[in-house]
Protein backbone atom coordinates (compact mmCIF):
# COMPACT_ATOMS: atom_id res chain seq x y z
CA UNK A 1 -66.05 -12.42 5.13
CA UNK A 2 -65.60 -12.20 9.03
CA UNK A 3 -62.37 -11.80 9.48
CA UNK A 4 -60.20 -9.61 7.22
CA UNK A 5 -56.96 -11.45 5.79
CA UNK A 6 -53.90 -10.24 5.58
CA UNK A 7 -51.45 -10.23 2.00
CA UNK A 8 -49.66 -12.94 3.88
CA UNK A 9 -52.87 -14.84 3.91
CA UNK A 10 -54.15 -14.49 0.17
CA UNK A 11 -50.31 -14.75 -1.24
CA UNK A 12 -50.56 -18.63 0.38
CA UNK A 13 -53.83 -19.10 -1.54
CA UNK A 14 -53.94 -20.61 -5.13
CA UNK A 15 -55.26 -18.17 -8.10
CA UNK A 16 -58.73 -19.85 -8.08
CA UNK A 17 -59.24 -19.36 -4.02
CA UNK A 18 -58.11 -15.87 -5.34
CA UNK A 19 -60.63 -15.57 -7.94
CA UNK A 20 -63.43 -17.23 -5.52
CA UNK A 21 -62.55 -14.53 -2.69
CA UNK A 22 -62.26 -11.76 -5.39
CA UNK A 23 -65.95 -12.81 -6.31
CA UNK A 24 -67.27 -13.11 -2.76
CA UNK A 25 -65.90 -9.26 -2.08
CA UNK A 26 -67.20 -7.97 -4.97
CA UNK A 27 -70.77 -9.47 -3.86
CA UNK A 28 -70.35 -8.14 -0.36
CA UNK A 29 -69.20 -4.66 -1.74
CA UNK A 30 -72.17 -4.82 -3.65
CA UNK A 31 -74.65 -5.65 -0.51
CA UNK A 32 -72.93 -2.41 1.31
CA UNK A 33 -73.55 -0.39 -1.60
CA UNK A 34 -77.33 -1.66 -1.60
CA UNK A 35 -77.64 -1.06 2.09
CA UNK A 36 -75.93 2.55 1.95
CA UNK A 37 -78.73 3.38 -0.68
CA UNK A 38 -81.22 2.15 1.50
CA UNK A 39 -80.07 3.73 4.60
CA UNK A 40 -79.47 0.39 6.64
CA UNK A 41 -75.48 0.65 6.69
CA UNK A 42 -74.61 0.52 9.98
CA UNK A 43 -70.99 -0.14 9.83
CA UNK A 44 -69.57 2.78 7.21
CA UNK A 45 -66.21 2.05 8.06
CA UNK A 46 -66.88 -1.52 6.12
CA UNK A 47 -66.89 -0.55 2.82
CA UNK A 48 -63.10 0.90 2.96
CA UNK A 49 -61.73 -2.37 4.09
CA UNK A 50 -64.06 -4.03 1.87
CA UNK A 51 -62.43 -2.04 -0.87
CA UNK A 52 -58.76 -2.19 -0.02
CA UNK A 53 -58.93 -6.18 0.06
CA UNK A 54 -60.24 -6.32 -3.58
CA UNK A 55 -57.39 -3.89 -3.92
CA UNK A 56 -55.15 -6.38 -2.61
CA UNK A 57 -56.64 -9.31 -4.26
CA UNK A 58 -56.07 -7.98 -7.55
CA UNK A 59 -52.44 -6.90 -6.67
CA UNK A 60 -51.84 -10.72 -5.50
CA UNK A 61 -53.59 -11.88 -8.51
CA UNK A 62 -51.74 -10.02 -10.97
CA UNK A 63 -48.24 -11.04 -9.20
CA UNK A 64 -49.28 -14.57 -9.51
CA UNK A 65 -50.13 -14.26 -13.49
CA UNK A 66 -47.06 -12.65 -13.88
CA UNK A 67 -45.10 -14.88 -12.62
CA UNK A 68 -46.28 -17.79 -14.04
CA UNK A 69 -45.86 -15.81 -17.45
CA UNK A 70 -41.94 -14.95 -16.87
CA UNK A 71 -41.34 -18.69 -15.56
């Protein structure tokens, strides 16, 4: 991802864009992870706002499934 959404932004989203961004963090997480262990990370700083948006992604997610569960 290049630019870093906002709640605002993934609350306007459907639960599969959700689940399709959700996926694409996870894989990008991943690639910092890899790079970190390699000792190519340039951008440290990445991997916290990498980590809060799957944060918030989930927290989204979960308001969405529990709101289609109540009504």
């Amino acid at each position: 991802m290049a630019k870093n959404k906002t709640a605002a932004d993934f609350r306007s989203e459907t639960s599969d864009k959700l689940k399709e961004d959700l996926l694409q963090l996870k894989k990008e997480q991943f690639n910092l992870r890899f790079q970190v262990a390699t000792g190519q990370l340039e951008k440290t700083a990445r991997i916290k706002i990498i980590r809060r948006e799957i944060a918030r992604v989930q927290t989204i997610l979960r308001e969405k499934v529990r709101a289609e569960a109540e009504g």
